[in-house]
N, C-alpha and C. Protein backbone atom coordinates (compact mmCIF):
# COMPACT_ATOMS: atom_id res chain seq x y z
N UNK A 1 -25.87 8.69 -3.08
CA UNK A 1 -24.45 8.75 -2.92
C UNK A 1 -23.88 7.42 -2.48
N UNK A 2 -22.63 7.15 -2.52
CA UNK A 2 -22.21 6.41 -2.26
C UNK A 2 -20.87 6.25 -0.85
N UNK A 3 -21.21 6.08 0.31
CA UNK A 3 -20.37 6.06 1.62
C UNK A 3 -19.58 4.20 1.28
N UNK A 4 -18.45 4.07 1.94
CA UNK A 4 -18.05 2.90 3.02
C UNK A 4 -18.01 3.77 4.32
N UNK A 5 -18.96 2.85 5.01
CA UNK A 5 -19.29 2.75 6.24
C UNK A 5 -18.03 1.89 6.96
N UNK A 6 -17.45 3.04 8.16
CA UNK A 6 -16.08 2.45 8.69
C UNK A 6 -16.74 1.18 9.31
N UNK A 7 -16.21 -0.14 9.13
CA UNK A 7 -16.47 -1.19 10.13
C UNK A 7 -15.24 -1.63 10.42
N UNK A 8 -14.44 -0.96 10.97
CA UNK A 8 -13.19 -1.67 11.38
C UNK A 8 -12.75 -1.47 13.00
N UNK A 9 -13.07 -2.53 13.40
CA UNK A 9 -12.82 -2.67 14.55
C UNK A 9 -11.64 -2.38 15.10
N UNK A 10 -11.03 -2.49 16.54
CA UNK A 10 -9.73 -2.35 17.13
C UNK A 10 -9.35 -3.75 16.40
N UNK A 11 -10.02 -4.89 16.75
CA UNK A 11 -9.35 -6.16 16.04
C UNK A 11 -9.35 -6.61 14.87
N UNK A 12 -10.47 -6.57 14.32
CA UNK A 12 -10.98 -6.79 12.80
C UNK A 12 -11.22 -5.83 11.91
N UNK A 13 -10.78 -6.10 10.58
CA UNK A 13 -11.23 -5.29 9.51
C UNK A 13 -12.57 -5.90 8.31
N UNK A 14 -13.17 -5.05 7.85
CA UNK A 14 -14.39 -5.46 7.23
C UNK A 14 -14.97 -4.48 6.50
N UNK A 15 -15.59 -4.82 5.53
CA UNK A 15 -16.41 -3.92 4.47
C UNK A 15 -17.82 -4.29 4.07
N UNK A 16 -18.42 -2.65 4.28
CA UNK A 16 -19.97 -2.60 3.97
C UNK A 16 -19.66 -1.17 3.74
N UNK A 17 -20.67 -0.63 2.16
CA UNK A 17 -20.37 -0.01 1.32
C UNK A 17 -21.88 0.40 1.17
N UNK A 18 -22.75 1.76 1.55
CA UNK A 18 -24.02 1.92 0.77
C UNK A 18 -24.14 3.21 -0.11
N UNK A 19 -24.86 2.20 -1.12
CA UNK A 19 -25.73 3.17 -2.32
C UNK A 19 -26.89 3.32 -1.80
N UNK A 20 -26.59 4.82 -1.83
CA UNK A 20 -28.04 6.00 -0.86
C UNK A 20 -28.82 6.27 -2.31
N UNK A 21 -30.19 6.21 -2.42
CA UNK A 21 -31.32 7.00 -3.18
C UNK A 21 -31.86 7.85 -2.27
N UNK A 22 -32.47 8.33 -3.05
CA UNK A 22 -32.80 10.02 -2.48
C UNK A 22 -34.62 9.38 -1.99
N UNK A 23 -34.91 8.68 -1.97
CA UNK A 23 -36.42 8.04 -1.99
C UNK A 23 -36.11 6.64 -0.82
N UNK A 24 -35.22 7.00 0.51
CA UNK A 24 -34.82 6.35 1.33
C UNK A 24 -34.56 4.79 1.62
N UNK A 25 -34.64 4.73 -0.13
CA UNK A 25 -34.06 3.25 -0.37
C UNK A 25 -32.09 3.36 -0.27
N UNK A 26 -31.60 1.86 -0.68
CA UNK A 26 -30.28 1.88 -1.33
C UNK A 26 -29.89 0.30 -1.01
N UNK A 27 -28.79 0.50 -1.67
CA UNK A 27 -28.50 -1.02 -1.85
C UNK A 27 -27.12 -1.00 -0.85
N UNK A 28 -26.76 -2.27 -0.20
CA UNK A 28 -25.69 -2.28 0.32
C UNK A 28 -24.81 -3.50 0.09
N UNK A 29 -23.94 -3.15 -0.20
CA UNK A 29 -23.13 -3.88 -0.57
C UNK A 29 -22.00 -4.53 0.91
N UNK A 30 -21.72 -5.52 1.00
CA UNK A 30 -21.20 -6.23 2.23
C UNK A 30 -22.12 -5.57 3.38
N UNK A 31 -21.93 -6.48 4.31
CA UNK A 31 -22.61 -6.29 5.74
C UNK A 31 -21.31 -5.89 7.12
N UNK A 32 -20.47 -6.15 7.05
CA UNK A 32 -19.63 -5.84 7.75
C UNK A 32 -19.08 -6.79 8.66
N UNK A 33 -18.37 -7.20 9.92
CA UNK A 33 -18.05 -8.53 10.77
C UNK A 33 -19.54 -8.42 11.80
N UNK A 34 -19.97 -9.34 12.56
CA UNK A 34 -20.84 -9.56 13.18
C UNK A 34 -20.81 -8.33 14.06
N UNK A 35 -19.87 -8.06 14.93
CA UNK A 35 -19.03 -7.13 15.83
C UNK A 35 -19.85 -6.08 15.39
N UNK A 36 -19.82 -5.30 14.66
CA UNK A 36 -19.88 -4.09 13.39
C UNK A 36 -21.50 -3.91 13.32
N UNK A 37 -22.35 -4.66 13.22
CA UNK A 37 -23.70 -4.51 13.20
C UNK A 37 -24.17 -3.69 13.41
N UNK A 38 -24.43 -3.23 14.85
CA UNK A 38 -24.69 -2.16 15.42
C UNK A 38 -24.22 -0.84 15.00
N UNK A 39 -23.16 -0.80 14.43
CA UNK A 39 -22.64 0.33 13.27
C UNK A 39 -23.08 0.53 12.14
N UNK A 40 -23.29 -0.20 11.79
CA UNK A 40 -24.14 -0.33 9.90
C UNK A 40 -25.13 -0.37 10.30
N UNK A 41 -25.97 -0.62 11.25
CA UNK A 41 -27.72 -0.34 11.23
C UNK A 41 -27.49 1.07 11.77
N UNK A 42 -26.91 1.63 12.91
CA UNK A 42 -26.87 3.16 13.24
C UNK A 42 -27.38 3.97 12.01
N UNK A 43 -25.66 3.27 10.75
CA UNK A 43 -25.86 4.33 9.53
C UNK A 43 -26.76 4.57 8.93
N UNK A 44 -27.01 3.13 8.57
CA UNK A 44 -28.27 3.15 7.97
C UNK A 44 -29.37 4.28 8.41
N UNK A 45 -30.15 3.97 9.46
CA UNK A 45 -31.30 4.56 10.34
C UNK A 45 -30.82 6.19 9.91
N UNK A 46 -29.32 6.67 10.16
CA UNK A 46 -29.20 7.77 10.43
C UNK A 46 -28.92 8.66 9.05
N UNK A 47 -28.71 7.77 8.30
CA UNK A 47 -29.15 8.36 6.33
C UNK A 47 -30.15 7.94 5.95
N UNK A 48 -31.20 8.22 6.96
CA UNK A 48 -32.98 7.69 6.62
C UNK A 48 -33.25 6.61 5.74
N UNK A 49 -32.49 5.63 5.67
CA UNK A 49 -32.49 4.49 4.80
C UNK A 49 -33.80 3.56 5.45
N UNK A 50 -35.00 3.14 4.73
CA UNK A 50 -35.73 2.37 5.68
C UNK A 50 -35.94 1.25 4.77
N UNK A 51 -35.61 1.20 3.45
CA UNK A 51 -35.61 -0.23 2.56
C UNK A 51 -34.73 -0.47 2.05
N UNK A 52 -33.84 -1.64 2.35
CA UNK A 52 -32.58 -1.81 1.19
C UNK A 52 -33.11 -2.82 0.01
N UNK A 53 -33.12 -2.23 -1.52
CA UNK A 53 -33.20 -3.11 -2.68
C UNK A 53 -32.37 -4.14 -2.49
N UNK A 54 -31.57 -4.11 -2.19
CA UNK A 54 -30.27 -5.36 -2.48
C UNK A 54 -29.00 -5.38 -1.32
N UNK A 55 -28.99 -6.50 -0.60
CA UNK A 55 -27.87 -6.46 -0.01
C UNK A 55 -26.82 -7.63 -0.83
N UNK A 56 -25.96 -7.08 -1.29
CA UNK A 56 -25.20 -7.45 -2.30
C UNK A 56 -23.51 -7.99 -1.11
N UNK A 57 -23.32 -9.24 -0.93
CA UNK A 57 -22.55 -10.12 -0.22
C UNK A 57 -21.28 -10.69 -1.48
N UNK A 58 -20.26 -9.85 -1.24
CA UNK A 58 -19.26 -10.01 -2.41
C UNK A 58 -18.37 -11.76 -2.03
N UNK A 59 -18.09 -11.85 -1.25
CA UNK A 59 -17.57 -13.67 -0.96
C UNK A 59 -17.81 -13.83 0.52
N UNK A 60 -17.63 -15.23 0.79
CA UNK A 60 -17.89 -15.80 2.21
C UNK A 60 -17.01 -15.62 3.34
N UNK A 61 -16.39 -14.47 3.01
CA UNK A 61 -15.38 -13.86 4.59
C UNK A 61 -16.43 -13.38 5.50
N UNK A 62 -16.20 -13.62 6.93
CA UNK A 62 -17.40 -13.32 7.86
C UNK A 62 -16.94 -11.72 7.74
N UNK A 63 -15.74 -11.49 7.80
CA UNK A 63 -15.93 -9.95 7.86
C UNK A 63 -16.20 -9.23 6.66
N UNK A 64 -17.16 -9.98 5.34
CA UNK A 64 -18.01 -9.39 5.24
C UNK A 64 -19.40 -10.03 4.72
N UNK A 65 -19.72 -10.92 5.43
CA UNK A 65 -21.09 -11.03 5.52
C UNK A 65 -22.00 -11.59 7.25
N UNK A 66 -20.61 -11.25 7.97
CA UNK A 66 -20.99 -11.74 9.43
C UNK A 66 -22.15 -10.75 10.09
N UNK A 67 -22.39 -9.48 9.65
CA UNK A 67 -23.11 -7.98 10.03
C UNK A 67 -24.57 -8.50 9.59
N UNK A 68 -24.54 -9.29 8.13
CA UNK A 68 -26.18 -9.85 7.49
C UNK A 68 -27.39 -10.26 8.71
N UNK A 69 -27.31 -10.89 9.63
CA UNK A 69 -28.60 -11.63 10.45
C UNK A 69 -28.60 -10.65 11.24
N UNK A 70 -28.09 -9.84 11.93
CA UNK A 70 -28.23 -8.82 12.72
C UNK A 70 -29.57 -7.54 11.94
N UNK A 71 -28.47 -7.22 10.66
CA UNK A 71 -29.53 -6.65 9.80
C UNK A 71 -31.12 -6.83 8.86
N UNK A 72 -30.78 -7.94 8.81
CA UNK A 72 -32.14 -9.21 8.39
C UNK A 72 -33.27 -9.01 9.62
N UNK A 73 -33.02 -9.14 10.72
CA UNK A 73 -33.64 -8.97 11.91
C UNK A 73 -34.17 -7.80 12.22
N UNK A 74 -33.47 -6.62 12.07
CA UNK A 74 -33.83 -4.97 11.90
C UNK A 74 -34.81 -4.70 11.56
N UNK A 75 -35.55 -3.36 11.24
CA UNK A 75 -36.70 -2.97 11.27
C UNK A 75 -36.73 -2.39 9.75
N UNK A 76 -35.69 -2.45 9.24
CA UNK A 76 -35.25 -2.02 7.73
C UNK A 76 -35.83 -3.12 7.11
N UNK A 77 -36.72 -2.63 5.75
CA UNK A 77 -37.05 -3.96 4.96
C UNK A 77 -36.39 -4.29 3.76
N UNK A 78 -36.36 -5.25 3.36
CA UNK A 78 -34.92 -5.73 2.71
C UNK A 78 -36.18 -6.66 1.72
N UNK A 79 -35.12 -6.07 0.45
CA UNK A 79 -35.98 -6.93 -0.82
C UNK A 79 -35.57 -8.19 -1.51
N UNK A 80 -34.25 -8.33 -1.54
CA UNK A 80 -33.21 -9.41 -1.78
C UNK A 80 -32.10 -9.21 -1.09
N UNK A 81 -31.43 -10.56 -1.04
CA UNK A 81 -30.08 -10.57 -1.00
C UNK A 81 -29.16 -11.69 -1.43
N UNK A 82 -28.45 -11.28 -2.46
CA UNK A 82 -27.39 -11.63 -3.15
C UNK A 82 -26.04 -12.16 -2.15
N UNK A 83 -25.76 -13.43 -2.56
CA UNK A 83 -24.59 -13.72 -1.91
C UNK A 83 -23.64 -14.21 -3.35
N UNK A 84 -22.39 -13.84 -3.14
CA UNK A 84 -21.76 -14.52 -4.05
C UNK A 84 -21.06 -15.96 -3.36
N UNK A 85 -21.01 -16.72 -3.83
CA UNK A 85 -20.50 -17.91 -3.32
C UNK A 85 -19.34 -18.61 -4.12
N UNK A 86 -18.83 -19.31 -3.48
CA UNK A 86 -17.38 -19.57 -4.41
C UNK A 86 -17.98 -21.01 -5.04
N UNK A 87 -17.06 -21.14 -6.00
CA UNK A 87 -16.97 -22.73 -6.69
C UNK A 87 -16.41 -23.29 -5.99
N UNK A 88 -16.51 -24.87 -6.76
CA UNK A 88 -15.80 -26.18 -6.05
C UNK A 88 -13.92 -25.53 -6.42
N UNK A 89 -14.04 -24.98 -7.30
CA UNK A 89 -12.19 -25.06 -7.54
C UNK A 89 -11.87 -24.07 -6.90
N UNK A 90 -13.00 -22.89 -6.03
CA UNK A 90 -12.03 -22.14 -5.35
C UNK A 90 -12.17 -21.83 -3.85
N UNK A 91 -12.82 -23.33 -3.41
CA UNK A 91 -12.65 -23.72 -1.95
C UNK A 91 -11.57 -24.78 -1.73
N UNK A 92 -10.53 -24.32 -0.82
CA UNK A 92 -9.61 -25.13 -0.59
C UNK A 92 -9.80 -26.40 -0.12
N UNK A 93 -9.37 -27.30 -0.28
CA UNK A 93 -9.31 -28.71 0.38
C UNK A 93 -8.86 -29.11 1.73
């Protein structure tokens, strides 16, 4: 199935999104703000998730890939992870 996992803080807003398999894998898409960590590993753990195929990092906003080293560190094993990164023409000067 597919959840977004609330990561929205009193101050910050942020997105992390997981694709659940039934074989306690799934892929997750964004990690959430650093803040938030401890929320997205809860979920994780608590939809028996113990390997993510892919953590899939849609652009370089911390609120959503600031949650990643927290989860990297976890006890969850992680097979890749995908960052998207911007070009030269669409980082500002």
């Amino acid at each position: 199935g597919w959840t977004s996992i609330n990561v929205n803080g009193t101050v910050q807003q942020g997105d992390a999104h997981l694709l659940a398999f039934g074989d306690g894998t799934g892929v997750l898409i964004d990690a959430g703000p650093a803040s938030q960590a401890p929320v997205v590993l809860s979920y994780l753990r608590s939809s028996g998730i113990r390997r993510l195929r892919s953590i899939m990092i849609t652009h370089g906003h911390p609120d959503h890939y600031g949650g990643l080293p927290a989860i990297l560190k976890s006890d969850i094993a992680i097979d890749e992870v995908l960052f998207n990164l911007p070009t030269k023409g669409q980082i500002a000067n």
